[in-house]
N, C-alpha and C. Protein backbone atom coordinates (compact mmCIF):
# COMPACT_ATOMS: atom_id res chain seq x y z
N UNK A 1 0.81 -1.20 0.00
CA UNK A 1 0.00 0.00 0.00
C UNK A 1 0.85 1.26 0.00
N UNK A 2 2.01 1.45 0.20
CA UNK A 2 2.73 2.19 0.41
C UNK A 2 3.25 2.90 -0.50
N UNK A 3 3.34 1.63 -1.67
CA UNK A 3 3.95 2.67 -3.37
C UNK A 3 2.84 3.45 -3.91
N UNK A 4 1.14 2.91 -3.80
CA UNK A 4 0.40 3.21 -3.82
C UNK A 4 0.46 4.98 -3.33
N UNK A 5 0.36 5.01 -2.04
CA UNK A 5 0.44 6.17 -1.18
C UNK A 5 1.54 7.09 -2.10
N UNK A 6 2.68 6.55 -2.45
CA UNK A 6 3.66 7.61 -2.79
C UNK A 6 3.47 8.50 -3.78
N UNK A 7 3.12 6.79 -4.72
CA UNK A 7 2.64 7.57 -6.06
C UNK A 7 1.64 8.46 -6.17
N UNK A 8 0.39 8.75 -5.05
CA UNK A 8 -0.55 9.60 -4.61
C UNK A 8 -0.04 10.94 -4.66
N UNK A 9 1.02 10.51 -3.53
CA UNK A 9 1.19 12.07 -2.68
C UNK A 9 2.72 12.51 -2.83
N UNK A 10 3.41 11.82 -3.23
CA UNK A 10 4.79 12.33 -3.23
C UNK A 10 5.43 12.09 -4.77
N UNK A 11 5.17 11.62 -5.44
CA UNK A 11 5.54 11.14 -6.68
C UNK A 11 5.61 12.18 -7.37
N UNK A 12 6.71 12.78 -8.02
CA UNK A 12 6.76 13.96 -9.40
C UNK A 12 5.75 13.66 -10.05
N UNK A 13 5.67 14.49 -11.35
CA UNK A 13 4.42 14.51 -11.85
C UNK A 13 5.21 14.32 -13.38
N UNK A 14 7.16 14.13 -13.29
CA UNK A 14 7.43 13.46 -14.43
C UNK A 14 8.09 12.12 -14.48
N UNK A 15 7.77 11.84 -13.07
CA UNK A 15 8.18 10.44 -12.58
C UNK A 15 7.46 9.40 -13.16
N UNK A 16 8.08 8.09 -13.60
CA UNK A 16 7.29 7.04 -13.57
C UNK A 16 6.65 6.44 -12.59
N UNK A 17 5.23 5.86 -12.81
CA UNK A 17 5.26 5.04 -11.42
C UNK A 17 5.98 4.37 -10.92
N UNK A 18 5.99 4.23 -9.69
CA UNK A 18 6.41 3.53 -9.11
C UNK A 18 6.18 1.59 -9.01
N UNK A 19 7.25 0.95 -8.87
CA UNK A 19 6.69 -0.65 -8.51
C UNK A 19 7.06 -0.77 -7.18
N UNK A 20 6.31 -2.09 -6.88
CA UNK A 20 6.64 -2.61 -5.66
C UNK A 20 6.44 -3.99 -5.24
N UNK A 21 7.07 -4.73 -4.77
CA UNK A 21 7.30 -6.22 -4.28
C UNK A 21 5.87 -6.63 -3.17
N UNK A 22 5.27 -7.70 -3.74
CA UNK A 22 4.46 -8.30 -2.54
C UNK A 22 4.27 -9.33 -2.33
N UNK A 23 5.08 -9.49 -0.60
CA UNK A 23 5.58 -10.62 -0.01
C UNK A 23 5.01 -10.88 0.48
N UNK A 24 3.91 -12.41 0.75
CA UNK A 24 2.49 -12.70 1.44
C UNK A 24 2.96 -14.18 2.07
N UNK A 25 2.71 -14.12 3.66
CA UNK A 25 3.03 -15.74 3.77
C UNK A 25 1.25 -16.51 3.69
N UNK A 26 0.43 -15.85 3.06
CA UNK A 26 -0.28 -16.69 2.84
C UNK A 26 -1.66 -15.90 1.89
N UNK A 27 -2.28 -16.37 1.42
CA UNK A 27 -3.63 -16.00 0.38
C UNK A 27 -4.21 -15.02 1.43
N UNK A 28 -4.40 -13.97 0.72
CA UNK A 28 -5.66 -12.66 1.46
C UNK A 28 -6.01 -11.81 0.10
N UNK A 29 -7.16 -12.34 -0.04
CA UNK A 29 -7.42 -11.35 -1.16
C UNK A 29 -7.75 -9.70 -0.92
N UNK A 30 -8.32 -9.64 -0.04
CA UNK A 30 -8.61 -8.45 0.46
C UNK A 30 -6.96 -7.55 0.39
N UNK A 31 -5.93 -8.00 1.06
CA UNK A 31 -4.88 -7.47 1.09
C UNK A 31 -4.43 -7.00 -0.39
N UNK A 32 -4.51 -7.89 -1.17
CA UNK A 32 -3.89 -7.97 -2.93
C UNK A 32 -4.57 -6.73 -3.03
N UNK A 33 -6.15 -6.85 -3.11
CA UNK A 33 -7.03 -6.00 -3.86
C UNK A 33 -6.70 -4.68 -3.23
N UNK A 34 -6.58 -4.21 -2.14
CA UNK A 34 -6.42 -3.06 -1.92
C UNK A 34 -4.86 -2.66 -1.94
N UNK A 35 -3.98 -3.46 -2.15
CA UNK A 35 -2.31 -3.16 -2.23
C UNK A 35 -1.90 -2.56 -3.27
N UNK A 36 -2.75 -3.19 -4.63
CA UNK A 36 -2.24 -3.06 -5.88
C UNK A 36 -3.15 -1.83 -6.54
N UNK A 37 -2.69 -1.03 -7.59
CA UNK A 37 -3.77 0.40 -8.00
C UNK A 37 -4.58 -0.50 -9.26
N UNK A 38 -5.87 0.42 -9.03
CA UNK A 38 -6.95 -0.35 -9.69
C UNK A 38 -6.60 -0.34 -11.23
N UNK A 39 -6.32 0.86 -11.37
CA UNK A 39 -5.69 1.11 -13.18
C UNK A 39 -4.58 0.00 -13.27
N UNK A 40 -4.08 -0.81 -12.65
CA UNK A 40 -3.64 -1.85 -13.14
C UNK A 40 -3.59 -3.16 -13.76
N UNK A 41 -3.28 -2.89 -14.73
CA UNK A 41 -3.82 -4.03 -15.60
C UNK A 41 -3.02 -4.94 -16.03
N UNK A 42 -1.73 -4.93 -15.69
CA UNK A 42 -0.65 -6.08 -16.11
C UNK A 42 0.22 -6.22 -14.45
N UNK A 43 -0.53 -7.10 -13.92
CA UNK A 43 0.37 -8.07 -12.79
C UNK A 43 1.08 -9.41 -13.13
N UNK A 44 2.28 -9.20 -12.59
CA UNK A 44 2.73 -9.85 -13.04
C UNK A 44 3.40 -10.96 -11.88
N UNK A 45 3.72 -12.21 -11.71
CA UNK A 45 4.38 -12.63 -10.71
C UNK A 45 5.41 -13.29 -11.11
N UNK A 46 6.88 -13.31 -10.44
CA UNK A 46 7.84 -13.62 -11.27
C UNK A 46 8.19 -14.88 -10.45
N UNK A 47 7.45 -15.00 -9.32
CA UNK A 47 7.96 -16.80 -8.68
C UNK A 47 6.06 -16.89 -7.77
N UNK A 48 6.54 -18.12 -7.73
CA UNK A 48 5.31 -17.77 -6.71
C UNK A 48 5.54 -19.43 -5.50
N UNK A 49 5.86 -19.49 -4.68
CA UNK A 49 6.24 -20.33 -3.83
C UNK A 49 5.35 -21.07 -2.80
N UNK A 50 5.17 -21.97 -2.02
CA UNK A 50 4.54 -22.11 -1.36
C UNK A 50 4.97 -21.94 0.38
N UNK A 51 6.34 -21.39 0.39
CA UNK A 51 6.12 -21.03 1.46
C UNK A 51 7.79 -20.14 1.24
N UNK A 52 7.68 -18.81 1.79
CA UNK A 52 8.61 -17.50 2.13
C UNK A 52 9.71 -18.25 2.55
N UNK A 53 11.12 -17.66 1.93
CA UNK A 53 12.38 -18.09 2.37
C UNK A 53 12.74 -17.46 3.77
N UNK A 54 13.57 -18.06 4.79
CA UNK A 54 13.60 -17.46 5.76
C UNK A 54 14.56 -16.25 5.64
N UNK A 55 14.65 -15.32 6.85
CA UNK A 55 15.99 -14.23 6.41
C UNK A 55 16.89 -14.32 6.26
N UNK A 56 17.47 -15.23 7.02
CA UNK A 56 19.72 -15.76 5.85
C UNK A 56 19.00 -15.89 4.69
N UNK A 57 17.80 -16.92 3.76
CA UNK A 57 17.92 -16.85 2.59
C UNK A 57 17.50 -15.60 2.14
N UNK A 58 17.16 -15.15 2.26
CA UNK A 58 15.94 -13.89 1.53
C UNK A 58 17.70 -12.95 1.38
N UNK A 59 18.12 -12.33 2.49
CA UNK A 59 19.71 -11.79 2.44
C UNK A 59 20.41 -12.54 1.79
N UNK A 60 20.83 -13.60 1.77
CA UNK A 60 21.68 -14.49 1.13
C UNK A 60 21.37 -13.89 -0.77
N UNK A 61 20.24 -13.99 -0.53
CA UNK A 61 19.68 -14.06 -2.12
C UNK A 61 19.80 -12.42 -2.83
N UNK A 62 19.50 -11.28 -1.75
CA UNK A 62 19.57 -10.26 -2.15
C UNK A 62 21.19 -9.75 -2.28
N UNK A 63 21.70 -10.13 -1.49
CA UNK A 63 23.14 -9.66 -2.09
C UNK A 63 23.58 -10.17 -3.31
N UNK A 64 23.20 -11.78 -3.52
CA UNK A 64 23.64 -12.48 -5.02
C UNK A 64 23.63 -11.59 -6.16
N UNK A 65 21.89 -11.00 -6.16
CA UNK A 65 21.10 -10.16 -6.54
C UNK A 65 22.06 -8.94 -7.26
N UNK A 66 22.77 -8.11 -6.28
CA UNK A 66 23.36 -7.04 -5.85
C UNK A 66 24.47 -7.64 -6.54
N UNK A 67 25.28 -8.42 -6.22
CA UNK A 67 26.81 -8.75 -6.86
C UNK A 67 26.50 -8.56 -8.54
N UNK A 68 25.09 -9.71 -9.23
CA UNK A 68 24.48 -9.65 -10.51
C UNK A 68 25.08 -8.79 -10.84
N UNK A 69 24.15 -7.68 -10.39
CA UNK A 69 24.08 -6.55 -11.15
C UNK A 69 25.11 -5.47 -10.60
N UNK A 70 25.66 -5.25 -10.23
CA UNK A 70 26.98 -4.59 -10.17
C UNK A 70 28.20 -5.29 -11.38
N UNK A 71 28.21 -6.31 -11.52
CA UNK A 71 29.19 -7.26 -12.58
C UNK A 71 28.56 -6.72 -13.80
N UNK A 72 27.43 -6.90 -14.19
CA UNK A 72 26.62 -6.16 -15.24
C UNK A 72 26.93 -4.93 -15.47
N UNK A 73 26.55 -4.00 -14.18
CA UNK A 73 26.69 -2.51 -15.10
C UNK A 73 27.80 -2.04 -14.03
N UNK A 74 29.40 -1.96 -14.26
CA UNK A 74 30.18 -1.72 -13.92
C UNK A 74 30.01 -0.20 -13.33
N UNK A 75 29.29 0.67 -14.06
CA UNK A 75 29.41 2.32 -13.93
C UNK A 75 28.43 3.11 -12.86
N UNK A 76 27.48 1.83 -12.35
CA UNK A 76 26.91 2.20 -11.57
C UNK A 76 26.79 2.13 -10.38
């Protein structure tokens, strides 16, 4: 709900929207429906698991993440 909010109230007006990650340890539709903006029309999910990695993995995974793409774009 939060990118939601930004893009509301704090977001430039030559900014792109904003995205945002949603991490659920379990089905709530109510949550989805009000998280995501209604003008949205392409959701997309890029894994979908049956149960949340714990935090060494979730860290473990985000630095991998981070190394990626630093090797990729050297300049940034």
């Amino acid at each position: 709900m939060y990118v939601n909010y930004y893009d509301r109230t704090q977001k430039l007006p030559d900014e792109n929207p904003s995205i945002g990650v949603l991490l659920c340890t379990d089905k709530n539709n109510a949550v989805v429906r009000y998280s995501l903006p209604e003008s949205n029309k392409t959701i997309m999910a890029s894994q979908y698991q049956l149960y949340l990695p714990n935090e060494k993995q979730l860290v473990k995974e985000i630095r991998a993440e981070l190394k990626r793409f630093k090797e990729e774009n050297p300049d940034r």
